[in-house]
Protein backbone atom coordinates (compact mmCIF):
# COMPACT_ATOMS: atom_id res chain seq x y z
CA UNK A 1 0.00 0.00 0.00
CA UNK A 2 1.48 3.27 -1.36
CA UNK A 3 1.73 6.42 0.82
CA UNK A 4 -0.62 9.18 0.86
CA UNK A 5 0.18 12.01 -1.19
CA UNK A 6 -0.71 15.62 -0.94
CA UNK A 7 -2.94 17.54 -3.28
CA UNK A 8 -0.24 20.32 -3.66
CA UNK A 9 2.96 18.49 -4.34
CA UNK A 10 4.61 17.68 -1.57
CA UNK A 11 4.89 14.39 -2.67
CA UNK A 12 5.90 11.51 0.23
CA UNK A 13 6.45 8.72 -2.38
CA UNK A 14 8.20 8.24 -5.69
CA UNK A 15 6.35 9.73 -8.62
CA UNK A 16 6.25 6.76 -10.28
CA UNK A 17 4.16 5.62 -7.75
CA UNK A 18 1.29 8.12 -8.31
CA UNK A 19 -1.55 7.51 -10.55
CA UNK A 20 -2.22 9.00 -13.46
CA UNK A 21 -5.17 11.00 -11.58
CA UNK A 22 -3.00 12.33 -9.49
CA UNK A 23 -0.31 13.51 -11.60
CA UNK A 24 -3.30 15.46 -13.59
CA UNK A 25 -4.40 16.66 -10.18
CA UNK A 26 -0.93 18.15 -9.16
CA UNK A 27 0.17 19.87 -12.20
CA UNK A 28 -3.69 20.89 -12.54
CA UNK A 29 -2.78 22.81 -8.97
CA UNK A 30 0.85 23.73 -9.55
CA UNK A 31 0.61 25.38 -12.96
CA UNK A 32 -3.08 27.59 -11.42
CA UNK A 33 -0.87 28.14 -8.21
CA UNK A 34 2.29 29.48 -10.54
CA UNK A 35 0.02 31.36 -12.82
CA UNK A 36 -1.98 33.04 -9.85
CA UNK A 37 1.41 33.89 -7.91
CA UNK A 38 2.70 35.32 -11.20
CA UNK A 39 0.13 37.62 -11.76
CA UNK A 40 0.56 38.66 -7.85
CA UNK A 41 4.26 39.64 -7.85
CA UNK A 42 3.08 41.44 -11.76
CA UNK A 43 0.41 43.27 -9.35
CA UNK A 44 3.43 44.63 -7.33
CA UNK A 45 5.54 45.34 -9.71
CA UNK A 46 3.32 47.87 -11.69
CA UNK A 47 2.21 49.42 -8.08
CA UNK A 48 6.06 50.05 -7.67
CA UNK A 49 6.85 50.97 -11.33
CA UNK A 50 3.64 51.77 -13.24
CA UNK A 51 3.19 55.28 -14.86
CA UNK A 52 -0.54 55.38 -14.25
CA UNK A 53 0.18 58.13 -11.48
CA UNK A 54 1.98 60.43 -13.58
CA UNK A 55 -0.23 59.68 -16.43
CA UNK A 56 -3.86 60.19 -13.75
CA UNK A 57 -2.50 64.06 -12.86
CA UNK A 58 -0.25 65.08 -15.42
CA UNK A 59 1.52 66.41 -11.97
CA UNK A 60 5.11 64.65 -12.36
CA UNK A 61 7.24 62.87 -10.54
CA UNK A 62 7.25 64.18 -7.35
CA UNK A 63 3.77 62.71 -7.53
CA UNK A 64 4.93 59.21 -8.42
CA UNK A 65 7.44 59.46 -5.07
CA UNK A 66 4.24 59.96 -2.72
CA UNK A 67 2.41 57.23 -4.52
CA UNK A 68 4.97 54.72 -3.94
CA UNK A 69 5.96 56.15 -0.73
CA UNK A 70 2.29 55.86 0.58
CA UNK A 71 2.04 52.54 -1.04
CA UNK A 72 4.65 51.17 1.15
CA UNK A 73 3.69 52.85 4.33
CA UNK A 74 0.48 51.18 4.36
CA UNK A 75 1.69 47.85 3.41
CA UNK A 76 4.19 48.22 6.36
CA UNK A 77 1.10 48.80 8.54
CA UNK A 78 -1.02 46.25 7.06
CA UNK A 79 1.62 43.52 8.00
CA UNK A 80 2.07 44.64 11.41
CA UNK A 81 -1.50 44.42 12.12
CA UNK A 82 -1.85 40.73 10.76
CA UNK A 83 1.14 39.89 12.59
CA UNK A 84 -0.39 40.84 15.43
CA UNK A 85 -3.95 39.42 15.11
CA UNK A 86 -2.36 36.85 13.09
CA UNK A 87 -3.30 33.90 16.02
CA UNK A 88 -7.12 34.99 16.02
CA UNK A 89 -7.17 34.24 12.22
CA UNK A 90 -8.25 30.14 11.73
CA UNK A 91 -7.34 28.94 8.28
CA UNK A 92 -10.88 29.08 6.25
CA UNK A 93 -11.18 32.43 7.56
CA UNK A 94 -8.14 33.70 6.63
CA UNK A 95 -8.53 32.48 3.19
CA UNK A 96 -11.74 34.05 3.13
CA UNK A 97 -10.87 37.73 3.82
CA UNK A 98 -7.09 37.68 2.12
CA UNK A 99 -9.47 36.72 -0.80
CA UNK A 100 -12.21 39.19 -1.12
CA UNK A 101 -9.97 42.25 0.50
CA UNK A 102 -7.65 42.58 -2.54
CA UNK A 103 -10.75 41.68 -4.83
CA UNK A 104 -12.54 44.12 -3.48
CA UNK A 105 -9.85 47.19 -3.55
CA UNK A 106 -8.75 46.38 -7.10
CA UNK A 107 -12.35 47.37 -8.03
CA UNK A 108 -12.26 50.61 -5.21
CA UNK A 109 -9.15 51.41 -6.88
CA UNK A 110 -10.04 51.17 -10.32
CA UNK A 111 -13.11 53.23 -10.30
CA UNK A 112 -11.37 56.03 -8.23
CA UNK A 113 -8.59 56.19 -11.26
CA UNK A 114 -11.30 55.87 -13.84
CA UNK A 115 -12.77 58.97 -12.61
CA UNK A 116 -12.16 61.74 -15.19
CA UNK A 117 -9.14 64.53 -13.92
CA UNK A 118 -8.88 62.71 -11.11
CA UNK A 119 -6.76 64.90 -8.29
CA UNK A 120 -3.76 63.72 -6.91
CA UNK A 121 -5.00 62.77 -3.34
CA UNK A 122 -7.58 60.21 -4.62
CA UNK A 123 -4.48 58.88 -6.64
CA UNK A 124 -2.35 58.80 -3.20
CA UNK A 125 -5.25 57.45 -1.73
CA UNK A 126 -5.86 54.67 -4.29
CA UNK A 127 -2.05 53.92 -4.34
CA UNK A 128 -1.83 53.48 -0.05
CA UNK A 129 -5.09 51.11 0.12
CA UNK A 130 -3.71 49.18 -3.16
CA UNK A 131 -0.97 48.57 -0.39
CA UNK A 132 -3.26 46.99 2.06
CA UNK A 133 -4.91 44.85 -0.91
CA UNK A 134 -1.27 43.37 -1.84
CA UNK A 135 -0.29 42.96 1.96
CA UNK A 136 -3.37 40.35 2.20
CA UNK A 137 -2.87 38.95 -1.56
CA UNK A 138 0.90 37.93 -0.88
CA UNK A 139 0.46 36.26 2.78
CA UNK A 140 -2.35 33.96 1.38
CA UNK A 141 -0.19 32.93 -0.96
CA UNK A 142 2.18 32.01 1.30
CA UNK A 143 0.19 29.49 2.19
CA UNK A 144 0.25 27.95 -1.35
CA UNK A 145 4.26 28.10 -1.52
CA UNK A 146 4.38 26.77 2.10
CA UNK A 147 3.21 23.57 1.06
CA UNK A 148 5.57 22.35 -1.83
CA UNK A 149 8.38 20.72 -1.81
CA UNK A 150 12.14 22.03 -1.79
CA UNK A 151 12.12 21.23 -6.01
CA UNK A 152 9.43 23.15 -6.70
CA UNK A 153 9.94 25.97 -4.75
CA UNK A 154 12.83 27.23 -6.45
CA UNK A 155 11.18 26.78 -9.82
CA UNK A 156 8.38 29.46 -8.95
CA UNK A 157 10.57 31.79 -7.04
CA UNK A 158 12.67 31.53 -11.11
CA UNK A 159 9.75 31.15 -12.94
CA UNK A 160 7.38 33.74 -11.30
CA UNK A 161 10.06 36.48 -11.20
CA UNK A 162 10.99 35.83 -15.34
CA UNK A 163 6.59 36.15 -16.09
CA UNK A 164 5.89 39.00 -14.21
CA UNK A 165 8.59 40.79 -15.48
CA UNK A 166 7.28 40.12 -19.17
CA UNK A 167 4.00 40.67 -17.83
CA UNK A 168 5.20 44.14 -16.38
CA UNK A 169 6.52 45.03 -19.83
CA UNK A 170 3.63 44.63 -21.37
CA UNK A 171 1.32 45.92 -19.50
CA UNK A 172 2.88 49.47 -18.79
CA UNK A 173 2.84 50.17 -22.44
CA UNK A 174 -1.13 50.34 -22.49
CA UNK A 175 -2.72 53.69 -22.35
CA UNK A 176 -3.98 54.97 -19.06
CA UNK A 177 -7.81 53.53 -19.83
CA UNK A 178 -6.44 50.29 -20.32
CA UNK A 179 -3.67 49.96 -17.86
CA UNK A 180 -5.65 50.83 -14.78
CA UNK A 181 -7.83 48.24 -16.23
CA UNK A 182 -5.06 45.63 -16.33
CA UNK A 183 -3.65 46.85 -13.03
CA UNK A 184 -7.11 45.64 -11.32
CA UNK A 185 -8.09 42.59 -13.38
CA UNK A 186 -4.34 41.08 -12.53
CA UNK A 187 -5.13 41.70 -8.77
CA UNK A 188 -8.57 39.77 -9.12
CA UNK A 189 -7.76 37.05 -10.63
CA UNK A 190 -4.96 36.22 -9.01
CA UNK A 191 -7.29 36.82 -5.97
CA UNK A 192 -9.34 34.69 -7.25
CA UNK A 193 -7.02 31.91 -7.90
CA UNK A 194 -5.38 32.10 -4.39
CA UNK A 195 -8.75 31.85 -2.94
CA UNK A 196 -10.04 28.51 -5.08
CA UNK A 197 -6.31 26.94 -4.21
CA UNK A 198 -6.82 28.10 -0.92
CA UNK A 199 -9.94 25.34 -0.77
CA UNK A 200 -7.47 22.38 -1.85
CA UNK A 201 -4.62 22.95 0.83
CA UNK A 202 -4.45 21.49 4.21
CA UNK A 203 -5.14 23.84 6.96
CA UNK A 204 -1.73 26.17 8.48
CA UNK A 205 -1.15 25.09 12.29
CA UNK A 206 -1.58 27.69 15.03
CA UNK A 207 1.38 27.38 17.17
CA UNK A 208 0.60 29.19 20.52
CA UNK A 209 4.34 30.42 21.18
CA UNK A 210 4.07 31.88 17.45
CA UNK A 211 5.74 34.94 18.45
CA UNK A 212 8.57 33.72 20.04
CA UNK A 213 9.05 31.25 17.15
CA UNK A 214 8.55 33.73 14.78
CA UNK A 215 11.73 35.74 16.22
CA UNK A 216 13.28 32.47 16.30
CA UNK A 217 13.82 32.06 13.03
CA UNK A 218 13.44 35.52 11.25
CA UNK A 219 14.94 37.96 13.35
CA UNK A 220 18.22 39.11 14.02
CA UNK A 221 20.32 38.90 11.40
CA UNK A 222 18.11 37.53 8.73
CA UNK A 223 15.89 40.51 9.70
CA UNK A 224 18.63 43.05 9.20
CA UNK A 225 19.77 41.33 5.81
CA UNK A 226 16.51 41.71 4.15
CA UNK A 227 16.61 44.78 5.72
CA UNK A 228 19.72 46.05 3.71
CA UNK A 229 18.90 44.53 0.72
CA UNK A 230 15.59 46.14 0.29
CA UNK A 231 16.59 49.69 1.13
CA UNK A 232 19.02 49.22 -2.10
CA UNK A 233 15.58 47.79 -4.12
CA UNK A 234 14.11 51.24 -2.20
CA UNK A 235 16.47 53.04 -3.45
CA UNK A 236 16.95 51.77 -7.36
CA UNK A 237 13.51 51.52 -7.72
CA UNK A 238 12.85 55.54 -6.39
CA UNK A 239 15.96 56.66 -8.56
CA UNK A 240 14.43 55.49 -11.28
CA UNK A 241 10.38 55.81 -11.30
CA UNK A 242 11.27 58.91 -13.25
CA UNK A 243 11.66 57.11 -16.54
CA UNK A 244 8.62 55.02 -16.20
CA UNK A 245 6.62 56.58 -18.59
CA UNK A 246 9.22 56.45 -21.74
CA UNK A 247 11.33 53.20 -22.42
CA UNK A 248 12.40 53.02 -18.74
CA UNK A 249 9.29 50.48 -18.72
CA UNK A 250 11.46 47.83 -20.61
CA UNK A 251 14.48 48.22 -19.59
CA UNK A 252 13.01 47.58 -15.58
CA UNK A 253 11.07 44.87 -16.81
CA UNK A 254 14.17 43.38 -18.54
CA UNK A 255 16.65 43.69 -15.57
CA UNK A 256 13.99 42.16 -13.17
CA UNK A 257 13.71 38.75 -16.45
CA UNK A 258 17.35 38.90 -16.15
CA UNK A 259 17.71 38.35 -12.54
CA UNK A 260 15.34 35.32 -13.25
CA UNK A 261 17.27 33.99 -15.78
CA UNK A 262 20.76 34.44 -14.02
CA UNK A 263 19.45 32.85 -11.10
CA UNK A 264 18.20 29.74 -12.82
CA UNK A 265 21.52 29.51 -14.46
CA UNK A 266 23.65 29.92 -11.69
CA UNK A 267 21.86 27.42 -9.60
CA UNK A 268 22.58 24.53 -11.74
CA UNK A 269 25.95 25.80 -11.86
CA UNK A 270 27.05 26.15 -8.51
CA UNK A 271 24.09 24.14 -6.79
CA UNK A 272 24.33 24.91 -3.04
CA UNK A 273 27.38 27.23 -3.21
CA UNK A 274 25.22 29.70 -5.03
CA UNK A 275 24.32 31.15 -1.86
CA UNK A 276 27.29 31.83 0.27
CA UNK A 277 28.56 33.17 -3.09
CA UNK A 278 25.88 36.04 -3.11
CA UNK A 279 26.40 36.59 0.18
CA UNK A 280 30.04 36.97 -0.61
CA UNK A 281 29.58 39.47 -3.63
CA UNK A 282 26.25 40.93 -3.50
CA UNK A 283 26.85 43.33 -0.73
CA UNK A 284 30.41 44.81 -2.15
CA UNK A 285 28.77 44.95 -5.61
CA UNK A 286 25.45 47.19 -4.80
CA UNK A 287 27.48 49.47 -3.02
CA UNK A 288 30.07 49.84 -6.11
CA UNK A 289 26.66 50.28 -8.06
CA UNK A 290 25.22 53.26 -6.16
CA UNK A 291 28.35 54.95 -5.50
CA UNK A 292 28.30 56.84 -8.92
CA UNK A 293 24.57 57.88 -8.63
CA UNK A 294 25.18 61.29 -7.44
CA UNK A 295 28.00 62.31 -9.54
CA UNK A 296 25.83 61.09 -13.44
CA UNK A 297 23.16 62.56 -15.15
CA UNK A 298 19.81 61.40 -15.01
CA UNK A 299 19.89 58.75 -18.05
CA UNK A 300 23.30 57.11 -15.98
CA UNK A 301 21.61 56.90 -13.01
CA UNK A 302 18.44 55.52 -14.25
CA UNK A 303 21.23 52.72 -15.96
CA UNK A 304 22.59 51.96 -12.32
CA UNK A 305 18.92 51.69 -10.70
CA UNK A 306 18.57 49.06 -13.46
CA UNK A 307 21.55 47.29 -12.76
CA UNK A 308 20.80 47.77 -8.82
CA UNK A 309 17.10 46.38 -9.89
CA UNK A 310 18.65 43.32 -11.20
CA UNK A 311 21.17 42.25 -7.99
CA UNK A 312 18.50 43.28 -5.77
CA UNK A 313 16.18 40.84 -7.69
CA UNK A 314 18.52 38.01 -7.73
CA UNK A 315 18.94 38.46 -3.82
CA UNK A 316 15.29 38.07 -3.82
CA UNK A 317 14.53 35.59 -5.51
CA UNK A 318 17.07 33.28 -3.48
CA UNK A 319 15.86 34.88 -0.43
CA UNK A 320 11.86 33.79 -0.95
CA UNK A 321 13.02 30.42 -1.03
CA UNK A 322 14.84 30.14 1.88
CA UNK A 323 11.92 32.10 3.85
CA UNK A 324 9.20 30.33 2.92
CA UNK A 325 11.01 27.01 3.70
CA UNK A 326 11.97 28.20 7.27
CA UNK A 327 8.36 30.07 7.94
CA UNK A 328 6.55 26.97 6.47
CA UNK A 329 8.30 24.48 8.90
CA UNK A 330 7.42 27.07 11.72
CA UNK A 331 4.13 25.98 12.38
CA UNK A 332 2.61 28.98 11.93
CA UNK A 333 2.89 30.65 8.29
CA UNK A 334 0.63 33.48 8.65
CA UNK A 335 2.54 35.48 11.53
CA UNK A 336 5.78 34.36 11.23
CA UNK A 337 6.08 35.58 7.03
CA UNK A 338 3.88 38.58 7.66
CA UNK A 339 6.51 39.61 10.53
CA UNK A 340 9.56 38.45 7.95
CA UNK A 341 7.47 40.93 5.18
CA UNK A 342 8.24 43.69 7.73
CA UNK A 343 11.97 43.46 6.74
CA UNK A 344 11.19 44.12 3.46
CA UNK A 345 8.55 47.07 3.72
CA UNK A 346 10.39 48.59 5.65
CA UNK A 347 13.44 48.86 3.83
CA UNK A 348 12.40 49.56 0.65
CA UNK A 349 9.98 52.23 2.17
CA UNK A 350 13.40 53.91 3.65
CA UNK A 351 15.32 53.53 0.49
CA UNK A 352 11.94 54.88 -1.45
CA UNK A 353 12.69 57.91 1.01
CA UNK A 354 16.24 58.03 0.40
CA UNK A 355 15.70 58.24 -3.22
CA UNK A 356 13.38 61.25 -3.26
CA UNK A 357 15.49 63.28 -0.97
CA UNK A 358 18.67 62.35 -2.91
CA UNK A 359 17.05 62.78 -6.67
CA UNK A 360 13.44 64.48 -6.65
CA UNK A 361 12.90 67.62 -6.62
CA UNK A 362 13.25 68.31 -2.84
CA UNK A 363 17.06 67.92 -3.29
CA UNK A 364 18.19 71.40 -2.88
CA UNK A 365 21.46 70.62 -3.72
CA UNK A 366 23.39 67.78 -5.23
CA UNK A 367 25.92 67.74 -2.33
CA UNK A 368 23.18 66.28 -0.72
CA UNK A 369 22.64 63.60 -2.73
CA UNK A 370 26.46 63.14 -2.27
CA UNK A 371 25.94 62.88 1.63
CA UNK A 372 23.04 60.22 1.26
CA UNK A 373 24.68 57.99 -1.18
CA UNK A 374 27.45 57.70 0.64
CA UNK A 375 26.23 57.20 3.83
CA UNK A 376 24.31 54.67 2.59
CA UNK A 377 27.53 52.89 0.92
CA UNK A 378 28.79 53.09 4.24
CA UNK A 379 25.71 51.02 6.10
CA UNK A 380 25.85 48.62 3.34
CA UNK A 381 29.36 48.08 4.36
CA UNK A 382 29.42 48.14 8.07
CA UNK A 383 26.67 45.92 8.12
CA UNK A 384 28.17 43.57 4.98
CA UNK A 385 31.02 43.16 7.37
CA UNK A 386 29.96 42.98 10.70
CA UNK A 387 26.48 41.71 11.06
CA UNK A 388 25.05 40.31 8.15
CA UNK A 389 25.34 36.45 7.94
CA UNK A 390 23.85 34.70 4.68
CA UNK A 391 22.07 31.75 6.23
CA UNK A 392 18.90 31.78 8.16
CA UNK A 393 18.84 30.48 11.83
CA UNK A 394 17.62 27.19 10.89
CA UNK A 395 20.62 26.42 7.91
CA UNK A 396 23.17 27.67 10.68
CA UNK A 397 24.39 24.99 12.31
CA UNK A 398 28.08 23.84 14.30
CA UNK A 399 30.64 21.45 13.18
CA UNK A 400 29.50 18.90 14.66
CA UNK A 401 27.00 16.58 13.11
CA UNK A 402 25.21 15.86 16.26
CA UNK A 403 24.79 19.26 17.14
CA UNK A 404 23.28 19.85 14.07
CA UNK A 405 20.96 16.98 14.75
CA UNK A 406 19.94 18.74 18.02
CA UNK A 407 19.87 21.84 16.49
CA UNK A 408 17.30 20.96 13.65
CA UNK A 409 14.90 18.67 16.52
CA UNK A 410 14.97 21.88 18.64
CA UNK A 411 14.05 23.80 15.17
CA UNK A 412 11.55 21.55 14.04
CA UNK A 413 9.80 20.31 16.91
CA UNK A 414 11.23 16.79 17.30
CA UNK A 415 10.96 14.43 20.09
CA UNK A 416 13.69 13.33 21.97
CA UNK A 417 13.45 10.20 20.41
CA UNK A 418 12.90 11.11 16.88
CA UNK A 419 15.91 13.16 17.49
CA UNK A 420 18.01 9.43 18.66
CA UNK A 421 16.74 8.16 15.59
CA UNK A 422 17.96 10.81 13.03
CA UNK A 423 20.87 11.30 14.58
CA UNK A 424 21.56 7.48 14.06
CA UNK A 425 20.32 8.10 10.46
CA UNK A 426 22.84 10.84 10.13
CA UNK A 427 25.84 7.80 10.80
CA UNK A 428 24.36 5.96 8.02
CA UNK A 429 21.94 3.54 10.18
CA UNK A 430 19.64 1.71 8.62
CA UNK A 431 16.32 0.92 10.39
CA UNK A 432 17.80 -2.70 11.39
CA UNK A 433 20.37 -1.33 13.42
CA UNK A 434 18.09 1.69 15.08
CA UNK A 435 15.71 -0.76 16.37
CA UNK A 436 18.79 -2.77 17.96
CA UNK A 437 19.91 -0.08 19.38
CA UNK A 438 17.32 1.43 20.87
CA UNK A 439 15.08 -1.17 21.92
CA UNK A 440 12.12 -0.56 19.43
CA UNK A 441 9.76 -2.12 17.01
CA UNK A 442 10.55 -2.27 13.36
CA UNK A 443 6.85 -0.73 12.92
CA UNK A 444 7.57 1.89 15.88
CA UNK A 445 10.99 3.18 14.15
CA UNK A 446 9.41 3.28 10.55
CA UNK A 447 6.75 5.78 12.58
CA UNK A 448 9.31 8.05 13.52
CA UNK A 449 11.30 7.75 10.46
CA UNK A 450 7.66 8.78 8.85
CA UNK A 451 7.40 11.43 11.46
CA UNK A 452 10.87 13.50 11.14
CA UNK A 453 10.31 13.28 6.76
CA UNK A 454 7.34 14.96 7.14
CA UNK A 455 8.29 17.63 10.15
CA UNK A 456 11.15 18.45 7.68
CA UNK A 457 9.16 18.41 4.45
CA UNK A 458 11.84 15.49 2.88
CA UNK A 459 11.10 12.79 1.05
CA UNK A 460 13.94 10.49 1.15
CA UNK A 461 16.85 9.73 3.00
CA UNK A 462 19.27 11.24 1.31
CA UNK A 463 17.54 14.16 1.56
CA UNK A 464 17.10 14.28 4.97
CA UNK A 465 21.39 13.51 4.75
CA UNK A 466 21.72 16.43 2.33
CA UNK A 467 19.76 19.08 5.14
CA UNK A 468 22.45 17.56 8.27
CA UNK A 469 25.44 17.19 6.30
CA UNK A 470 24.74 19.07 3.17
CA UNK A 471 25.64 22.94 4.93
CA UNK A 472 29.00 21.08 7.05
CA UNK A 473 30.96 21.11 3.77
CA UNK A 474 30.96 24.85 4.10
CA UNK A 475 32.32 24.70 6.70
């Protein structure tokens, strides 16, 4: 008798195994889930880079700045709140309101755009609730991303960041009519989508020490990394909203595809090195990129925010994977990603900031644009050096292998004794030998064999050998 398998792909047995109903049933749900989560992270990108507000007022770019700086002020707020309320949501009713919210404020927003000279505080105003919609959009989907396995994870973080880059390239070449159109039907039906997937998952567990957990694995120094990296994203992304409405469009769209691209090359190049080598280079090489900012002209800074764009992305895209792993083996999704978000928001909300004050129009003078660049080059450094470490708490782990074992049961919730019996998997045992040793049935050992694969989301041993000893070569 064959395993059960999961709806959503986290598959516990060989696929050879499944029938051929199931195999239509998964991809049915993987390639919904990937086009839905596409046309999510295509909903953020044209809130961040879309000309519609320049194009609503005719006011210019100082306009844009607000819109985008509004934008991420209330998404920063919307994920506190849900972080904080986040145990008094149950599953169904979550899904329910992260749903219809977004749904609902794609329409609110579209009609207030539609409206004929429209004045630039209904466009702020449309922009900052859009925020609130995409705060609730992106955490349901977390759900969907939280449940598949390590494989198929890192083909949507690739594959969704390569389509909604096209998708953002096409779309902000419609006219205004049509664009603020597109803008709201992408946020309903991927809505929509979320919320009929939403139906075919398996409920999130509500841990009751979620915030402490939460911290556990997402603060500290992951915290301040996303941190960093998304007041550089802030920052390209503010430097360059200026050129939205000509051909700037494109060439966005096309660093953002080429961060997909790299990434999915340079993973089956350098496999599991790929990330200590970004951690390595990334840092030194944004700061090298913004350094010139203040001393080019307008068209050579708008080249570096592209460039910036496209490191920034590839950090990203790595990033979500190893996030969604660690919050989905939390225990409690919904809080702990919504409090990971904050990192984020936040920092791309004080590199938005950074950006105005630097390049707008409120610059007085370009010394200081000087002063912030290179003050910023200076954080990025101090905190490249000193603080920052590439892994997250739960791929950190000591020399040893057993105190790795002990360090992924107190991670993951295992028993003591599931933790004696992986870390006699981790010398090679085979189940023969555990129950010897520790005095068990065959049947009792195969249960917590059973027990740590699916605590740890693995399907095999060698996986399960690749997550204890994989990280030690590094060492």
């Amino acid at each position: 008798m064959r395993e059960p398998v999961s709806p959503h792909g986290s598959f516990l047995t060989d696929w050879k195994s499944l029938t051929e109903v199931d195999k239509w049933s998964t991809n049915l749900l993987f390639s919904l889930g990937l086009i839905g989560y596409s046309l999510c992270s295509t909903w953020s990108l044209l809130l961040y880079y879309s000309p519609a507000p320049i194009t609503a007022t005719a006011s210019g770019q100082s306009l844009q700045q607000l819109c985008r700086i509004t934008f991420l002020s209330f998404l920063t707020l919307t994920f506190v709140v849900i972080w904080l309320l986040s145990k008094r949501m149950t599953s169904k009713k979550r899904a329910t309101i992260f749903s219809v919210i977004p749904f609902a404020i794609a329409i609110i927003t579209c009609a207030i755009l539609l409206v004929p000279k429209v004045g630039a505080p209904f466009v702020i105003i449309a922009w900052g609730i859009s925020g609130i919609g995409y705060a609730c959009l992106v955490l349901n989907w977390v759900h969907f991303l939280g449940s598949m396995d390590r494989g198929r994870l890192d083909l949507y973080a690739i594959t969704t960041t390569i389509i909604s880059g096209t998708l953002y390239i096409i779309v902000s070449y419609m006219q205004y009519t049509p664009l603020i159109i597109a803008i709201s039907v992408i946020a309903m039906l991927s809505a929509s989508l979320c919320g009929f997937l939403s139906g075919k998952l398996p409920a999130i567990p509500v841990s009751r020490d979620t915030p402490k957990k939460a911290r556990a694995l997402i603060a500290g120094k992951p915290f301040l990394s996303s941190l960093i990296y998304s007041i550089a994203m802030g920052l390209a992304g503010s430097s360059a909203i200026g050129f939205v409405s000509a051909y700037g469009a494109l060439f966005i769209g096309m660093s953002i595809v080429a961060a997909g691209f790299f990434i999915a090359f340079a993973s089956r190049r350098f496999g599991k090195n790929l990330k200590p080598l970004m951690a390595r280079w990334t840092i030194p090489f944004i700061t090298l990129t913004i350094l010139p900012m203040p001393f080019v002209n307008a068209p050579g800074r708008f080249a570096c925010s592209c460039v910036l764009l496209a490191a920034c992305f590839c950090r990203s895209i790595v990033n979500r994977q190893a996030q969604v792993l660690v919050v989905s083996r939390s225990g409690y999704s919904l809080g702990a990603f919504s409090y990971g978000r904050l990192a984020n928001v936040i920092g791309a909300l004080i590199g938005w900031v950074l950006g105005y004050l630097a390049f707008s129009g409120a610059a007085r003078t370009n010394e200081m644009a000087v002063v912030i660049i290179i003050s910023t080059a200076a954080l990025f450094v101090v905190f490249g050096t000193f603080i920052i470490s590439d892994y997250f708490p739960a791929q950190q782990e000591p020399k040893d292998g057993k105190g790795r074992c002990e360090q992924i049961a107190e991670q993951f919730g295992l028993s003591e004794r599931q933790l004696e019996v992986m870390t006699l998997l981790a010398k090679g045992r085979d189940t023969e030998y555990i129950t010897e040793a520790l005095v068990l049935s065959n049947h009792t050992v195969r249960t917590h064999i059973y027990a740590i694969y699916k605590k740890l989301n693995v399907h095999s041993k060698q996986e399960l050998l690749d997550i204890i000893e994989g990280e030690q070569a590094k060492e």
